[in-house]
Protein backbone atom coordinates (compact mmCIF):
# COMPACT_ATOMS: atom_id res chain seq x y z
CA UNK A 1 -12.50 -53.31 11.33
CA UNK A 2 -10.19 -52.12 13.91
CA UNK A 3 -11.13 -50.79 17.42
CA UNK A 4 -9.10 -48.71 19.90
CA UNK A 5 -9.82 -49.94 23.48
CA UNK A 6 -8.83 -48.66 26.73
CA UNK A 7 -7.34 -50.52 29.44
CA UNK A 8 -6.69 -50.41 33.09
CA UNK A 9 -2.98 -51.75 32.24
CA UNK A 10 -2.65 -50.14 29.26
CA UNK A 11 -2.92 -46.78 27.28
CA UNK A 12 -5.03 -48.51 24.41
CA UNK A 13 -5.01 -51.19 22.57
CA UNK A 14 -5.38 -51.98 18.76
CA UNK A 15 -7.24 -54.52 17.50
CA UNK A 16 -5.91 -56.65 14.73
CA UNK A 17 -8.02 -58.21 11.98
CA UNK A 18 -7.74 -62.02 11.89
CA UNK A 19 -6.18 -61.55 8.00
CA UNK A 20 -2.93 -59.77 9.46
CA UNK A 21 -2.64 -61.69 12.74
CA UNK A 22 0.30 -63.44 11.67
CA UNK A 23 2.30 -60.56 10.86
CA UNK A 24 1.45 -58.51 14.65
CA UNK A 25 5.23 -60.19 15.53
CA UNK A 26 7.09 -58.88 13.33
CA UNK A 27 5.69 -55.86 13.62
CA UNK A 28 5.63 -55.31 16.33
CA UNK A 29 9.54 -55.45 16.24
CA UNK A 30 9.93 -52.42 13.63
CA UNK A 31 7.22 -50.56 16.17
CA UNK A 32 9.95 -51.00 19.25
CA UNK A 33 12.32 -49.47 16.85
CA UNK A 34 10.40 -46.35 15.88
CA UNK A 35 9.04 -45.88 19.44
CA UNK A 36 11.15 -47.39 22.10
CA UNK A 37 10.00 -45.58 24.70
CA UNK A 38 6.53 -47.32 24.55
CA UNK A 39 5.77 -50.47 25.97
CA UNK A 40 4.50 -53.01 23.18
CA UNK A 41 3.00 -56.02 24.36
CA UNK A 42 0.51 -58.87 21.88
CA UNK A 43 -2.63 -60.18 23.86
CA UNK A 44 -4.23 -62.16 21.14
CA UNK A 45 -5.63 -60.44 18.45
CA UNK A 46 -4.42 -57.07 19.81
CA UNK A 47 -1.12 -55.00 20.48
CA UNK A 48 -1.35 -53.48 23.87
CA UNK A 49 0.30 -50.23 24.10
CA UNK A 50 1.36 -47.77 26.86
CA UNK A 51 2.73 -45.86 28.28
CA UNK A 52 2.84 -43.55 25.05
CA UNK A 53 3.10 -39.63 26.67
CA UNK A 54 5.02 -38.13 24.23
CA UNK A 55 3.25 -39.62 21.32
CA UNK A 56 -0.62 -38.36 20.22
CA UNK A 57 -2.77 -41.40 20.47
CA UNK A 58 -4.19 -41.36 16.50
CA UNK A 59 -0.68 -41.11 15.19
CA UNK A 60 0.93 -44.21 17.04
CA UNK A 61 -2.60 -46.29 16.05
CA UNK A 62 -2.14 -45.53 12.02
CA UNK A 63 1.59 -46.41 12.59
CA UNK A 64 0.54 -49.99 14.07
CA UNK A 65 -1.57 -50.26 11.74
CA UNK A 66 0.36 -49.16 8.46
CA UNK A 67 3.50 -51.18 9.72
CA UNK A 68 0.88 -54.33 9.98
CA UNK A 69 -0.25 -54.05 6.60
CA UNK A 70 3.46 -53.03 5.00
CA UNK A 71 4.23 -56.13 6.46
CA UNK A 72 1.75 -58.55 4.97
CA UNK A 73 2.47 -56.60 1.55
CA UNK A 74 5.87 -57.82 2.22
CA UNK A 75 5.42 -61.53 3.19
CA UNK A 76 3.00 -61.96 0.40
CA UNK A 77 5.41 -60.41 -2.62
CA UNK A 78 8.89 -61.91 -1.35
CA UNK A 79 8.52 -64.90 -3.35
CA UNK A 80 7.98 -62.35 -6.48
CA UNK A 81 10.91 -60.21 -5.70
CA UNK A 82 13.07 -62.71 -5.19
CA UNK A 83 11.69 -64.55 -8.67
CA UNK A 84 12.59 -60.99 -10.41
CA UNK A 85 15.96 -60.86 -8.68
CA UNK A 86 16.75 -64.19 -9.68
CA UNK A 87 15.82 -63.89 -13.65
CA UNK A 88 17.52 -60.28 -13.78
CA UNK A 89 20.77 -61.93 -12.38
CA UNK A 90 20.98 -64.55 -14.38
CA UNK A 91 21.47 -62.41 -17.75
C-alpha cells in the first residue's frame, strides 16, 4: 500500500510498492512534463515532491501514482503490441 509522508525537505513524498519500482524513472519523466513547476526527486522506494503550491496535494499523489501504474501496463504489453503490429503488417 502506498503512504504519503511529510518531510522537512520536501512537501510529501509517495511511497512506491516494490512491484512498480522499476518504472518510478520513467515516470517520473512524464510527471516533470505535466508539472514542471514541481521539484521531482527518487529516494529509494519513494518520489519526493515539493514544492507543489499551485497543485492540491491528493490530486498530484493519484497522478504519481496512475502515471506509475500506466507505465508498468505499458512495459508489460509492448512485446504484445508490437507482436499485433507485426502480424497486421505483414498481410
Amino acid at each position: 500500500m502506498t503512504k504519503l509522508l511529510k518531510l522537512n525537505d520536501a512537501d510529501f513524498v509517495v511511497e512506491i510498492p516494490p512491484q512498480f519500482e522499476k518504472y518510478v524513472d520513467t515516470a517520473m519523466l512524464r510527471l516533470q512534463v505535466l508539472y514542471p513547476a514541481c521539484r521531482l526527486t527518487r529516494e529509494g522506494n519513494a518520489i519526493s515532491i515539493g514544492p507543489s503550491d499551485s497543485v492540491a496535494e491528493d490530486q498530484l499523489r493519484r497522478d504519481v501514482l496512475h502515471t506509475i501504474f500506466r507505465e508498468k501496463v505499458y512495459a508489460e504489453t509492448l512485446v504484445m503490441r508490437q507482436a499485433l503490429v507485426t502480424a497486421v503488417m505483414r498481410r
